[in-house]
C-alpha atoms as a PDB file:
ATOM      1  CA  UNK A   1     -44.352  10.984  50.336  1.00  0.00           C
ATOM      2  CA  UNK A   2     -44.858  12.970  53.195  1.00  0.00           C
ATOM      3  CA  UNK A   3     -44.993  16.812  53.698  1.00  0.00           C
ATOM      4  CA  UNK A   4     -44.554  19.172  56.596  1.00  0.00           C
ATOM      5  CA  UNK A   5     -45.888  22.524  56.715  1.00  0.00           C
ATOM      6  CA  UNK A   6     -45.039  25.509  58.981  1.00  0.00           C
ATOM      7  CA  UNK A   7     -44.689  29.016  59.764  1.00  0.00           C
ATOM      8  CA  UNK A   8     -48.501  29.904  59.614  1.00  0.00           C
ATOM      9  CA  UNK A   9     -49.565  31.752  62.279  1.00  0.00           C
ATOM     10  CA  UNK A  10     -51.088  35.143  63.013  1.00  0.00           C
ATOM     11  CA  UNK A  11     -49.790  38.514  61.650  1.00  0.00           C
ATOM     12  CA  UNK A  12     -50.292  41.827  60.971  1.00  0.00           C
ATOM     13  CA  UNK A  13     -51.606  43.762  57.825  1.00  0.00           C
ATOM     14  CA  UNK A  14     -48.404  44.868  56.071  1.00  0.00           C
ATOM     15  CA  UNK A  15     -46.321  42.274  58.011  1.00  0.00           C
ATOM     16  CA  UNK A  16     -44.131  39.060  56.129  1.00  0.00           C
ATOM     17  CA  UNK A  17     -44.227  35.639  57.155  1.00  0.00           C
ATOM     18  CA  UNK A  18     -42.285  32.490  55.572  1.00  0.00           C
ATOM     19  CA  UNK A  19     -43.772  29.369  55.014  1.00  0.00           C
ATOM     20  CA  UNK A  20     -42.145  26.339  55.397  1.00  0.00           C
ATOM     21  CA  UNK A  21     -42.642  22.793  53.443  1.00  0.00           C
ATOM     22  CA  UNK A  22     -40.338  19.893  54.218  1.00  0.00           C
ATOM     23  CA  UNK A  23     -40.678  16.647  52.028  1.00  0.00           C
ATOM     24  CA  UNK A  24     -39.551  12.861  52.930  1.00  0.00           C
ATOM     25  CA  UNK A  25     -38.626  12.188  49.486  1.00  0.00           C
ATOM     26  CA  UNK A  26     -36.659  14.403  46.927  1.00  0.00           C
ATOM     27  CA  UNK A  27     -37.685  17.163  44.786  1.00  0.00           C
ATOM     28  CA  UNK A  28     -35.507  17.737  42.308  1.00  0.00           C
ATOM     29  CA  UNK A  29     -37.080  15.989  39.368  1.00  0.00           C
ATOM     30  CA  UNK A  30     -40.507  16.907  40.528  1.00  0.00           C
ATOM     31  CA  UNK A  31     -42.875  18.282  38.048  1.00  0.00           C
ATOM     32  CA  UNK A  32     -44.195  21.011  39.783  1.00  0.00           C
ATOM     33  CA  UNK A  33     -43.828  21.931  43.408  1.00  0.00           C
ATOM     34  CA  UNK A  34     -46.084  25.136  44.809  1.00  0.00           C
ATOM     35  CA  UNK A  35     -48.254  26.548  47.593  1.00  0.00           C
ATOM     36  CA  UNK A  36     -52.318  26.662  47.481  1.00  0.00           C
ATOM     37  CA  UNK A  37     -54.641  28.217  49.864  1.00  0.00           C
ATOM     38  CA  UNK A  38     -58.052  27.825  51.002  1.00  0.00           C
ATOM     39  CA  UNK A  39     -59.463  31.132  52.070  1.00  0.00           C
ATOM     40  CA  UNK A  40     -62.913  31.185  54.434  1.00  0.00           C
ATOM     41  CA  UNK A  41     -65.732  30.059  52.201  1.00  0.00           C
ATOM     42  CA  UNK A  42     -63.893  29.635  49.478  1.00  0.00           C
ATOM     43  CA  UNK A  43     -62.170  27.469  46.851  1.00  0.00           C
ATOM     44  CA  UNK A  44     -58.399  26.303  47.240  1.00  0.00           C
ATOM     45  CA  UNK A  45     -56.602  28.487  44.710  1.00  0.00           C
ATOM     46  CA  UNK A  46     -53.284  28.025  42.985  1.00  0.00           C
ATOM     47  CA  UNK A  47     -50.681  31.090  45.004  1.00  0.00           C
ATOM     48  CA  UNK A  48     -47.687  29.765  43.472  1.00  0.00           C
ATOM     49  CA  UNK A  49     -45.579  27.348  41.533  1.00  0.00           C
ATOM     50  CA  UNK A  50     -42.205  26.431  40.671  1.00  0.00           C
ATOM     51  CA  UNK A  51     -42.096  23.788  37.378  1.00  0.00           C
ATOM     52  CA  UNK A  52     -39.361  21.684  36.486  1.00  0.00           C
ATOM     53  CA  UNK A  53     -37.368  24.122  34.258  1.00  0.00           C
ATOM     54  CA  UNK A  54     -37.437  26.295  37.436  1.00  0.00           C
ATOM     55  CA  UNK A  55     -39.910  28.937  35.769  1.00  0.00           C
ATOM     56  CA  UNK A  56     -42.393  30.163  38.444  1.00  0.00           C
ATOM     57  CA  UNK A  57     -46.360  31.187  38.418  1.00  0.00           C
ATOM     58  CA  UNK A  58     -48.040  33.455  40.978  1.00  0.00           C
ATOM     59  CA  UNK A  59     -51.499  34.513  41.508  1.00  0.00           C
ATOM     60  CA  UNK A  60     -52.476  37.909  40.238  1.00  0.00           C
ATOM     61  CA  UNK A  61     -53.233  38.850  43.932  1.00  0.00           C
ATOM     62  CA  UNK A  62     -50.031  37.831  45.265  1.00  0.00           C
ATOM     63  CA  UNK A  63     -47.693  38.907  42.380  1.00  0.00           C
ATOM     64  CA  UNK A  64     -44.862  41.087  43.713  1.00  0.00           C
ATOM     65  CA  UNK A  65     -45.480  40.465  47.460  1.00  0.00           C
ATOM     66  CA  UNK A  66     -45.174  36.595  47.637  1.00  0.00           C
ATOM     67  CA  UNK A  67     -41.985  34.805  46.606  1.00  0.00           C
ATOM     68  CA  UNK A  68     -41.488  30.720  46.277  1.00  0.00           C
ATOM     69  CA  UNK A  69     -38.173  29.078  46.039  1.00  0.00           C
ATOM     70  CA  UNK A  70     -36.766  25.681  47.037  1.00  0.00           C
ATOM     71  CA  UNK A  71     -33.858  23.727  48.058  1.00  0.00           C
ATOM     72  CA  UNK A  72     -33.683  20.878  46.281  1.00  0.00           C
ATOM     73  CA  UNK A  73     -31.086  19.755  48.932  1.00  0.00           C
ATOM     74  CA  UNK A  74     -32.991  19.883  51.940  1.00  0.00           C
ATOM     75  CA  UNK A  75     -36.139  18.721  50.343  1.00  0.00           C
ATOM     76  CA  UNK A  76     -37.557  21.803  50.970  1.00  0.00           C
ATOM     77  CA  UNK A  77     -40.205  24.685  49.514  1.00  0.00           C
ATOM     78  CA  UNK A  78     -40.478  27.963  50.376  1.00  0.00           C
ATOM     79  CA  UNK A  79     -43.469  30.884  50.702  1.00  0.00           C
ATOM     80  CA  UNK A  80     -41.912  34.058  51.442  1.00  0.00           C
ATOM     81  CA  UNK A  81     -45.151  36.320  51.825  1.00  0.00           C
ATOM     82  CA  UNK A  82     -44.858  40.384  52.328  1.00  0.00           C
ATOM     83  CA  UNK A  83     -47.082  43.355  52.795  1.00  0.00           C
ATOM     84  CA  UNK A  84     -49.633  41.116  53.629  1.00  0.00           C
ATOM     85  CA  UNK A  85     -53.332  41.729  53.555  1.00  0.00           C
ATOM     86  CA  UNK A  86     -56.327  40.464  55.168  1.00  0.00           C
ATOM     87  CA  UNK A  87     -58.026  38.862  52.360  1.00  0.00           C
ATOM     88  CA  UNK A  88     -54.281  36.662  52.566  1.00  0.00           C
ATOM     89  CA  UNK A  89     -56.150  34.871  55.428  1.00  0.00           C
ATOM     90  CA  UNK A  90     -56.072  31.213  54.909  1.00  0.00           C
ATOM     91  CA  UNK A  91     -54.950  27.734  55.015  1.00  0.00           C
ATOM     92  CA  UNK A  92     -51.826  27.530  53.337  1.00  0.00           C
ATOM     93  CA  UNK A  93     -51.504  23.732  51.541  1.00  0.00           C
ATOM     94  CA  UNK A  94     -48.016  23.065  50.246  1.00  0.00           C
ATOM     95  CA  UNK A  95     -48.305  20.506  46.860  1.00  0.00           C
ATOM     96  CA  UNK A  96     -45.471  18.241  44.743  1.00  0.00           C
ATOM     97  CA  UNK A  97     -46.679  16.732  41.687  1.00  0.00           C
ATOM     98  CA  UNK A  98     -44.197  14.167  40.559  1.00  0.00           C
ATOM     99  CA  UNK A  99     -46.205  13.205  37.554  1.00  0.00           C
ATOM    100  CA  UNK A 100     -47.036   9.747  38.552  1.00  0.00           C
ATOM    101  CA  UNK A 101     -48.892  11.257  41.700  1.00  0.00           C
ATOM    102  CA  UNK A 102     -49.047  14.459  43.652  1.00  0.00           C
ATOM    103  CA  UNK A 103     -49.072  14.892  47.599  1.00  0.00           C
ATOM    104  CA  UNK A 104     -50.040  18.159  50.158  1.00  0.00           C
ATOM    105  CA  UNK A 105     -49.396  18.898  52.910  1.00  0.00           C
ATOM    106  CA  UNK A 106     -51.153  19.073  56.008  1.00  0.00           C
ATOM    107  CA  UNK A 107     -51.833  22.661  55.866  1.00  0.00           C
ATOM    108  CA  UNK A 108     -50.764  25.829  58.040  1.00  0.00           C
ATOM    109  CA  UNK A 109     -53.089  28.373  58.836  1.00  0.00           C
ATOM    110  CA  UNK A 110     -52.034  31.675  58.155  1.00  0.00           C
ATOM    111  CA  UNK A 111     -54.733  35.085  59.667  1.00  0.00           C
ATOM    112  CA  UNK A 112     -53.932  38.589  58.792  1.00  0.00           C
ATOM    113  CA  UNK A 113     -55.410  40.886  61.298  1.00  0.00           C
ATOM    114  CA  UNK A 114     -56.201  44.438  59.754  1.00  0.00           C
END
């Protein structure tokens, strides 16, 4: 299974951005689908999730400004991301865990200038 990422780019503090994550294979019965990040000198951290019963998960630091979704139709995951900060700055890996295996993407990098 392939992924596609986009809609990284550069943008300001206090600014939105939507990420994009389009898979070759369907995603309806996945087991989890979400968005990590890898932030300068750090670890790749969890920034959101959407399980199979359609409950989602955010990272404390993101909760109220980041929204994921998907369209099971189009094969497709969502990052809605607003009032953006600087320490947002990072590569943004999208992730589908089918339970027999679990694929990312190619990442998108995302920079927040203050």
């Amino acid at each position: 299974v392939q992924l596609q990422a986009c809609g990284g780019g550069l943008v300001q503090a206090r600014g939105s951005v939507r990420l994009s994550c389009v898979a070759s294979a369907g995603i309806l019965n996945a087991n989890a689908v979400g968005w990590y990040r890898r932030a300068p000198g750090k670890q790749r951290e969890l920034v959101a999730v959407i399980i199979r019963s359609g409950s989602t998960n955010y990272a404390d630091s993101v909760k109220g400004r980041f929204t994921i979704s998907k369209d099971n139709t189009w094969n497709t995951v969502y990052l809605q991301m607003n009032n953006l900060e600087p320490e947002d700055t990072a590569v943004y890996y999208c992730n589908i865990d089918y339970g027999w295996d679990q694929f990312w993407g190619q990442g998108t990098l995302v920079t927040v200038s203050s």
